[in-house]
Protein backbone atom coordinates (compact mmCIF):
# COMPACT_ATOMS: atom_id res chain seq x y z
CA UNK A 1 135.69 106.90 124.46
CA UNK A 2 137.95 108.26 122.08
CA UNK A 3 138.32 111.66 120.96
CA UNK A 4 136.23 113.34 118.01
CA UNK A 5 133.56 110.46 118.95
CA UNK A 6 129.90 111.87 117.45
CA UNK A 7 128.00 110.48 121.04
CA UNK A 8 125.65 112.91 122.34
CA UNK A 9 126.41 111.98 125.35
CA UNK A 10 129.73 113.27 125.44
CA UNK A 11 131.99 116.05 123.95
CA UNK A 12 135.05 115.39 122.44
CA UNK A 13 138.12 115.69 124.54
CA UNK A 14 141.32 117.55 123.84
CA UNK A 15 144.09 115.19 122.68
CA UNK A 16 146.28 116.77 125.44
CA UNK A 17 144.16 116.27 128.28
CA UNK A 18 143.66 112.83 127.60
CA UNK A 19 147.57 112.40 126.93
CA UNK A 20 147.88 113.87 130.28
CA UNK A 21 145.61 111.28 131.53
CA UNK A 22 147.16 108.14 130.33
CA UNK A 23 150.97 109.43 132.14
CA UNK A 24 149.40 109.45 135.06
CA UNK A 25 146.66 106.70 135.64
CA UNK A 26 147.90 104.54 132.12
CA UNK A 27 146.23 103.50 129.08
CA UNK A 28 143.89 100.77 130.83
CA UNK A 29 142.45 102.86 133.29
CA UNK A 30 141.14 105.57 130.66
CA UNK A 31 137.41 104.79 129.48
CA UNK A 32 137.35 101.79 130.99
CA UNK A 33 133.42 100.41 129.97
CA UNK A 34 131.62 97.89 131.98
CA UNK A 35 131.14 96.93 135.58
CA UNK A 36 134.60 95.27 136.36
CA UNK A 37 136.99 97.98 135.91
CA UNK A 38 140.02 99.23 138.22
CA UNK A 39 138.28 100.89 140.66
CA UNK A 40 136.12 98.52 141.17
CA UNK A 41 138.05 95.48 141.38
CA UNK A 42 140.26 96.77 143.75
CA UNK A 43 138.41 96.73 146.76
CA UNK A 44 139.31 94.38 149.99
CA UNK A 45 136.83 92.27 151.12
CA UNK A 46 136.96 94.02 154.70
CA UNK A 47 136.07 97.75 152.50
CA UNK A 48 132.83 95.79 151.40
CA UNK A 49 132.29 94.41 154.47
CA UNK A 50 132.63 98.23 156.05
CA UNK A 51 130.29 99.03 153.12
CA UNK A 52 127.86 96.38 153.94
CA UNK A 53 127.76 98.12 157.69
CA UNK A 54 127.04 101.46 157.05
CA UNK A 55 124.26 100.00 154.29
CA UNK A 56 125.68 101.06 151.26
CA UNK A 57 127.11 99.24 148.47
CA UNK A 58 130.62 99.79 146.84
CA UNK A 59 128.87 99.04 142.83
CA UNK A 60 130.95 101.07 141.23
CA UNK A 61 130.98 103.12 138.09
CA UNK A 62 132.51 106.85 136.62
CA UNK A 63 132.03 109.13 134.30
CA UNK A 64 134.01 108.27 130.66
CA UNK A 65 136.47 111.44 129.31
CA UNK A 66 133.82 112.79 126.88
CA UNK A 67 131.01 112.34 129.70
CA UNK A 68 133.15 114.62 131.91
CA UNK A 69 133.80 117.22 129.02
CA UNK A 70 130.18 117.41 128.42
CA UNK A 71 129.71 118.64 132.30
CA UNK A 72 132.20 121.01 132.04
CA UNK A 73 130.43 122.33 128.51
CA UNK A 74 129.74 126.73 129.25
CA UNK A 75 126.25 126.10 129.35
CA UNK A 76 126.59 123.41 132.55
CA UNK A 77 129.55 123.70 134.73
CA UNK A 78 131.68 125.30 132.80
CA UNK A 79 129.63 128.77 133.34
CA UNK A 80 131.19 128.56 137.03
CA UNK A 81 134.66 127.67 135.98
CA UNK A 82 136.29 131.89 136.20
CA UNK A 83 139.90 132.62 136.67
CA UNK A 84 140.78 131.09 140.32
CA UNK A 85 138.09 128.95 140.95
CA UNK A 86 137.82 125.59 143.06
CA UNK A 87 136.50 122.63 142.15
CA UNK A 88 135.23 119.38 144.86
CA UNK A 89 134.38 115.91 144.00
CA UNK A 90 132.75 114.62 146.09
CA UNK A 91 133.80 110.22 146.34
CA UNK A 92 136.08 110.68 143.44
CA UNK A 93 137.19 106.58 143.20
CA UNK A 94 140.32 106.27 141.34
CA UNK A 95 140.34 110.24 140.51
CA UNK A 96 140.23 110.35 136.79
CA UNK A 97 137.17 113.10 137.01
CA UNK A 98 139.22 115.04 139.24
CA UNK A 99 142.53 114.99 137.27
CA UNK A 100 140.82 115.52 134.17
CA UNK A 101 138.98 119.14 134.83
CA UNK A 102 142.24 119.71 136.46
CA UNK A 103 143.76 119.20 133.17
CA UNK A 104 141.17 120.90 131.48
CA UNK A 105 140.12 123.84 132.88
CA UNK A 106 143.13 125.86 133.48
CA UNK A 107 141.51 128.53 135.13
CA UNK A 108 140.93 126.56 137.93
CA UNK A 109 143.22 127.08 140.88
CA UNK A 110 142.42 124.39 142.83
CA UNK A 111 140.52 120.62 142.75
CA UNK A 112 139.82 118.61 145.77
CA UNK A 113 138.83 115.34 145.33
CA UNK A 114 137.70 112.86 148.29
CA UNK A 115 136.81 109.23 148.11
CA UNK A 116 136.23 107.29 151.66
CA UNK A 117 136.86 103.78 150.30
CA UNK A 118 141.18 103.42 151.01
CA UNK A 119 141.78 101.43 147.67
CA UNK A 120 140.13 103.49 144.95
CA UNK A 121 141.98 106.75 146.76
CA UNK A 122 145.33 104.95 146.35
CA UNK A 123 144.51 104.61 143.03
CA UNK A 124 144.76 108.41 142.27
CA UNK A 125 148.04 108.55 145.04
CA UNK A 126 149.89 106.37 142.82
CA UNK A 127 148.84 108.49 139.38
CA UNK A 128 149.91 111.75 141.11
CA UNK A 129 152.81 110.51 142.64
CA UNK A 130 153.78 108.51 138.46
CA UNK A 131 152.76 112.11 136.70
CA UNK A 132 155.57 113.95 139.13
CA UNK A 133 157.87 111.35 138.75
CA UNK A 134 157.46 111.37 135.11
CA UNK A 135 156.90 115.14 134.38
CA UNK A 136 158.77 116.54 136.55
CA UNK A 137 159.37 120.03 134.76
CA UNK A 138 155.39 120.19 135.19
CA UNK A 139 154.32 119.19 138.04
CA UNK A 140 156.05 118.16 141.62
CA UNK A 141 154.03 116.43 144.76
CA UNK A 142 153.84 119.62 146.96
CA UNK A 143 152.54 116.99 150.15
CA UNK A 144 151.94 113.78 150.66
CA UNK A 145 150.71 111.45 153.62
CA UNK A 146 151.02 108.06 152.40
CA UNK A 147 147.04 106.22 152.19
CA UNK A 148 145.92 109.93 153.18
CA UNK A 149 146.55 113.04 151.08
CA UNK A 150 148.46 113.94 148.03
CA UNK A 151 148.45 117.08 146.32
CA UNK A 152 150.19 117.81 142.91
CA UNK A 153 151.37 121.08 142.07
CA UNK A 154 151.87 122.87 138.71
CA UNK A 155 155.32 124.06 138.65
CA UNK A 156 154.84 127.16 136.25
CA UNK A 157 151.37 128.37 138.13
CA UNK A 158 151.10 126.75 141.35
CA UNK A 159 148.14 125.34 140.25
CA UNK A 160 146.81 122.42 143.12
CA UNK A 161 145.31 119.03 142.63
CA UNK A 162 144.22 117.33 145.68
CA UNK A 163 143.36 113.70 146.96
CA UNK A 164 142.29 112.65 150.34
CA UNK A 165 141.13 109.71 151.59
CA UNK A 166 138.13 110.94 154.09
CA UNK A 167 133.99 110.51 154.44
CA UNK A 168 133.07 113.65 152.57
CA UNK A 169 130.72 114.54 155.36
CA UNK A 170 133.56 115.19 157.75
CA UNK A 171 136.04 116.86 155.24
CA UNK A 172 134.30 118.00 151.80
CA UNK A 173 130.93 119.33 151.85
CA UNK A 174 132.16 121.54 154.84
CA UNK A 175 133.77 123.60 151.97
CA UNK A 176 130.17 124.25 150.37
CA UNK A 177 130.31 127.62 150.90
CA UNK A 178 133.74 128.35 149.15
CA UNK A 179 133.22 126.20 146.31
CA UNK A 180 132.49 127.65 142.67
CA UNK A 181 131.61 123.41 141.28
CA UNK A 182 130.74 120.83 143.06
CA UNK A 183 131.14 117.47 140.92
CA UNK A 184 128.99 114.74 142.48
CA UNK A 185 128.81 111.85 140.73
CA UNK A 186 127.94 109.48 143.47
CA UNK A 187 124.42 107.61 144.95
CA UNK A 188 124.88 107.54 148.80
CA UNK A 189 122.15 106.07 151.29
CA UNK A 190 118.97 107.96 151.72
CA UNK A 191 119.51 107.99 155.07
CA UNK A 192 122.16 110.69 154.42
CA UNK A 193 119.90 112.84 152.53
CA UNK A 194 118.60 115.09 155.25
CA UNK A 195 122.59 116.28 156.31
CA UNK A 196 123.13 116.45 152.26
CA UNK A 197 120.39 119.00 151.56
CA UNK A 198 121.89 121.33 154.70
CA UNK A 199 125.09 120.92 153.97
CA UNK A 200 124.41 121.92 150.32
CA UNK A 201 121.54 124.76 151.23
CA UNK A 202 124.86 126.70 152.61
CA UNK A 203 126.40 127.08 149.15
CA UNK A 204 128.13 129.38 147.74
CA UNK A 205 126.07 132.30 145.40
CA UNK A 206 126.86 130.97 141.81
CA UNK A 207 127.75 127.45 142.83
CA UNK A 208 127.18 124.79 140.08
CA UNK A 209 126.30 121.56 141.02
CA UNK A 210 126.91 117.95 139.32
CA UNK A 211 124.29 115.16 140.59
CA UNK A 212 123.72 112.13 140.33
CA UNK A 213 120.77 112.16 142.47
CA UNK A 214 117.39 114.38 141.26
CA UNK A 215 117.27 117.21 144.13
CA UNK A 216 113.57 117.65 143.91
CA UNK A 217 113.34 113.50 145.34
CA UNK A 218 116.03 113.87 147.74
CA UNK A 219 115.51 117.51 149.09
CA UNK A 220 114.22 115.85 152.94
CA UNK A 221 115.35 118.85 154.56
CA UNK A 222 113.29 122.21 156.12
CA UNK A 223 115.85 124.52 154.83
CA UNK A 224 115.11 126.14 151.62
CA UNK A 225 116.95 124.74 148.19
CA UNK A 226 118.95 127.43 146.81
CA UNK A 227 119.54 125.22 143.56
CA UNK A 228 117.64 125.78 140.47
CA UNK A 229 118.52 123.38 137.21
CA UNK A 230 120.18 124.71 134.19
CA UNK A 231 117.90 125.26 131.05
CA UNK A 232 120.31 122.98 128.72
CA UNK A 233 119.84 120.27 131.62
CA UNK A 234 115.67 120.02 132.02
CA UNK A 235 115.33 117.64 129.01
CA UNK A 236 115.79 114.05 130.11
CA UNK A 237 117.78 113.52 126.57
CA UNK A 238 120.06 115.32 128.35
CA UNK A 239 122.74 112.54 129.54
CA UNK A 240 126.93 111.85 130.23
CA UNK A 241 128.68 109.19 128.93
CA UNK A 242 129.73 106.73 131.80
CA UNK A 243 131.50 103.23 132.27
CA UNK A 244 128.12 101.19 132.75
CA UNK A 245 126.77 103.25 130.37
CA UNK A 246 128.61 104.76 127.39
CA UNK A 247 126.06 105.63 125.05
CA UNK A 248 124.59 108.08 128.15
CA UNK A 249 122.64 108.03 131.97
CA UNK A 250 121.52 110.98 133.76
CA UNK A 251 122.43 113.45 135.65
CA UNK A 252 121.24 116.87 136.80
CA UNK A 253 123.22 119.97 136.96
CA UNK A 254 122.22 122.93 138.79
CA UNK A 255 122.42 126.33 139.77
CA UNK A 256 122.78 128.10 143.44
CA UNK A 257 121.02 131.57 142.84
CA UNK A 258 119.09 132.43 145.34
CA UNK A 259 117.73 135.82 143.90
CA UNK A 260 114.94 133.91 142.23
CA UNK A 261 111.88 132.23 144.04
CA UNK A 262 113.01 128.54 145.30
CA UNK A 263 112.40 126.08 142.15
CA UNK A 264 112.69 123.12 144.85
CA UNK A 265 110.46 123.02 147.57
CA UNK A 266 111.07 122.01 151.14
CA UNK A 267 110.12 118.59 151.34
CA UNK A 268 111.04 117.08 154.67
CA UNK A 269 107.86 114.11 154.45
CA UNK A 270 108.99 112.88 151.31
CA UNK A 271 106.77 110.30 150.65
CA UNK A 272 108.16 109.00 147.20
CA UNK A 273 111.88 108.00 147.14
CA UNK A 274 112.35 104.46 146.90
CA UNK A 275 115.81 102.34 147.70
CA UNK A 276 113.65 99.34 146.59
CA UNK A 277 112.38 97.97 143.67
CA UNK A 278 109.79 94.82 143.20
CA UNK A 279 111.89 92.27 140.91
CA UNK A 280 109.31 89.41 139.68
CA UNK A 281 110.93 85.59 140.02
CA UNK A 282 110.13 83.71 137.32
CA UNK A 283 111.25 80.45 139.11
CA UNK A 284 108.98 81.15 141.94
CA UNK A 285 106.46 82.97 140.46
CA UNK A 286 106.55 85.43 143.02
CA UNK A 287 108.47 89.33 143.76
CA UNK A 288 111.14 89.56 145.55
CA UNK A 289 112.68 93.41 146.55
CA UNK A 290 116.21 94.43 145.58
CA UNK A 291 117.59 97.43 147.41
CA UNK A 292 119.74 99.41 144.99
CA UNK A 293 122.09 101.11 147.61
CA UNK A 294 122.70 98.11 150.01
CA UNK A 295 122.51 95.64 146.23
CA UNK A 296 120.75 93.32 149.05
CA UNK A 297 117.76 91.67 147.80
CA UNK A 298 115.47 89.76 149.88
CA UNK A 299 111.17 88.21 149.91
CA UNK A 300 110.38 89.87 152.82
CA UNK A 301 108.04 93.15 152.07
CA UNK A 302 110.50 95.86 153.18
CA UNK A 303 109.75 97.25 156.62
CA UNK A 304 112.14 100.72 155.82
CA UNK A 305 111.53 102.46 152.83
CA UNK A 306 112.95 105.72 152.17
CA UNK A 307 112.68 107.44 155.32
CA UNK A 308 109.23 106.06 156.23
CA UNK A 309 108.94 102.76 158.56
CA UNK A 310 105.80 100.31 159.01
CA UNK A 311 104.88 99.51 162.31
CA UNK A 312 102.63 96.81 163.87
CA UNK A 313 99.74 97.67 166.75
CA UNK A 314 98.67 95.44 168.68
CA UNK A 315 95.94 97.80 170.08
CA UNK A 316 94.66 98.56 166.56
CA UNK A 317 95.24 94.89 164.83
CA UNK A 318 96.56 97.20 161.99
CA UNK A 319 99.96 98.44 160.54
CA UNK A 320 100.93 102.21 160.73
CA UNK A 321 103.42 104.11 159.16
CA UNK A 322 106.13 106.72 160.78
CA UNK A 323 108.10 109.11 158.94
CA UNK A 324 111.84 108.65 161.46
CA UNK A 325 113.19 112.35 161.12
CA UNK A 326 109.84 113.79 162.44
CA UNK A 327 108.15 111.41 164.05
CA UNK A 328 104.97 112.21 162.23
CA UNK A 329 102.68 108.56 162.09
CA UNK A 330 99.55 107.86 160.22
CA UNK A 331 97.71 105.24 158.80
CA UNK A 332 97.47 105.23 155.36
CA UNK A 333 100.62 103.90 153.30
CA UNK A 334 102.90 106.24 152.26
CA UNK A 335 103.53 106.18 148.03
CA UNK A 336 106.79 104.69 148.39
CA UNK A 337 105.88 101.65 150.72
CA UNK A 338 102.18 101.47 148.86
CA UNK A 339 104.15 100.97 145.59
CA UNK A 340 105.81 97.68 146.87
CA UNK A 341 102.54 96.17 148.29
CA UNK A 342 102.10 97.57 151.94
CA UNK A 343 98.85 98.99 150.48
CA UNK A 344 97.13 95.72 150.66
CA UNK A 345 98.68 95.42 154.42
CA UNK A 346 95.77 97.28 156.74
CA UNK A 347 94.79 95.06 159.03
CA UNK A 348 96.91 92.36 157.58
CA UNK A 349 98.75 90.47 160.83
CA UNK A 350 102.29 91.54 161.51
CA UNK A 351 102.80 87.45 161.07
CA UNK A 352 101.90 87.62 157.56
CA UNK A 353 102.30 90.56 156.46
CA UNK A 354 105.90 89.32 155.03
């Protein structure tokens, strides 16, 4: 999206930061629009095999230039962003997010992005590595371990921009608790959500946090939510431009302040979230379920749905329901399986209940 553009979605970008841009990653891989761009096309069929494994799904999408200036507005990130402050992305693809607040917020001492999938990281090794080749008088590769790390330096203020290819889980939200933003832009299985929501309850006071997932539907943790959501932020009109989606999507940015009452409650049985979704076949005339993180689809009712799992007993002739992190069972369906038909499934045989 060019600069000056009138999209609520975005803000317009400074010329020089999008100059800054196209040195290092080139004119074709700045706002980039649709669902076959760099980062996405890059990936080895063995990466989406891995992917496949760990049930996730390497889709892929980012934030556009005037999407990202738009987060870093005063009134949403930018209200964290004070002289000497560090920035994380968390699965940072080809790094354009990450090299553009480094461009942009020069008060920023240090950016960390991390992106687990080998491809999309060398994507932002290569940029790096082309901007200190290039600009030289500017900025110099202060270390580099080839298909691992790279950070750029500022000559003049020393100034850091770092890459590393790494599960964010092992090397990233560790830093919670010194980080002043935390840009995460991502959807990741809900099986991860639990280990999220404690990783992120140890924040730092003043923290400002990027999402793409809602915290009140993914806060499956007993620890208390230290995150309340920006004012500007509450309306759902509020959206960032992205690739799949210039003219806006949503995301939530929030607060860590934990001098006022928790906004978020604890939530551990969450008994809503959904991976699925009920697709009607026309052809067939019959649904079939599509699992938005895995992108599997199948005509099987789904057996494991959020973090709830249906169960046949034999002693009962009936299905129950068990919620896996606590081990808590009961009867009745819980919202997120009832919503794809397992309300109709009580006393149903486990033969047929498929």
């Amino acid at each position: 999206m060019a600069a000056g553009s009138p999209n609520p979605a975005g803000l317009p970008t400074p010329p020089a930061v999008l100059a800054s841009l196209v040195k290092a990653f080139g004119t074709h891989k700045i706002g980039e629009t649709g669902y076959d761009i760099a980062a996405a096309r890059c990936c080895s069929e063995a990466e989406k095999s891995e992917a496949r494994q760990r049930g996730s799904s390497l889709l892929y999408g980012e934030m556009l230039p005037d999407g990202v200036s738009k987060a870093l507005h005063m009134d949403r990130l930018g209200g964290a962003l004070a002289d000497g402050s560090v920035v994380l992305e968390l699965g940072m693809g080809g790094g354009t997010v990450a090299a553009q607040i480094f461009f942009q917020c020069q008060k920023v001492r240090h950016v960390l992005g991390v992106e687990l999938v080998r491809s999309r990281y060398q994507i932002a090794e290569a940029a790096l590595q082309r901007l200190a080749t290039e600009d030289s008088t500017c900025y110099r590769i202060r270390e580099k371990s080839s298909g691992q790390q790279v950070s750029l330096e500022e000559v003049k203020t020393g100034r850091l921009l770092e890459c590393r290819c790494a599960d964010f889980f092992a090397m990233g939200l560790d830093l919670s608790k010194k980080t002043d933003v935390i840009f995460f832009a991502v959807n990741i299985p809900c099986k991860l959500f639990p280990d999220l929501c404690q990783r992120l309850s140890t924040a730092k006071e003043g923290c400002r946090l990027f999402t793409y997932h809602r915290l009140d539907a993914i806060w499956w943790s007993q620890e208390q939510c230290p995150f309340h959501q920006v004012e500007v932020n509450v309306p759902d009109t509020d959206t960032f431009s992205t690739s799949w989606s210039p003219q806006g999507y949503r995301f939530y940015v929030y607060v860590c302040d934990r001098s006022r009452p928790p906004q978020i409650k604890v939530n551990g049985r969450n008994e809503t979230f959904s991976e699925w979704q009920a697709m009607w076949d026309q052809a067939s005339q019959s649904y079939f379920f599509h699992n938005q993180e895995s992108e599997v689809s199948q005509w099987e009712l789904p057996r494991v749905v959020g973090c709830w799992q249906a169960h046949w007993s034999e002693e009962e002739t009936a299905w129950f329901f068990s919620h896996m992190p606590s081990g808590h069972s009961q009867w009745d369906a819980p919202k997120c399986m009832a919503d794809l038909g397992w309300s109709w499934a009580y006393g149903t045989p486990a033969a047929t209940a498929a």
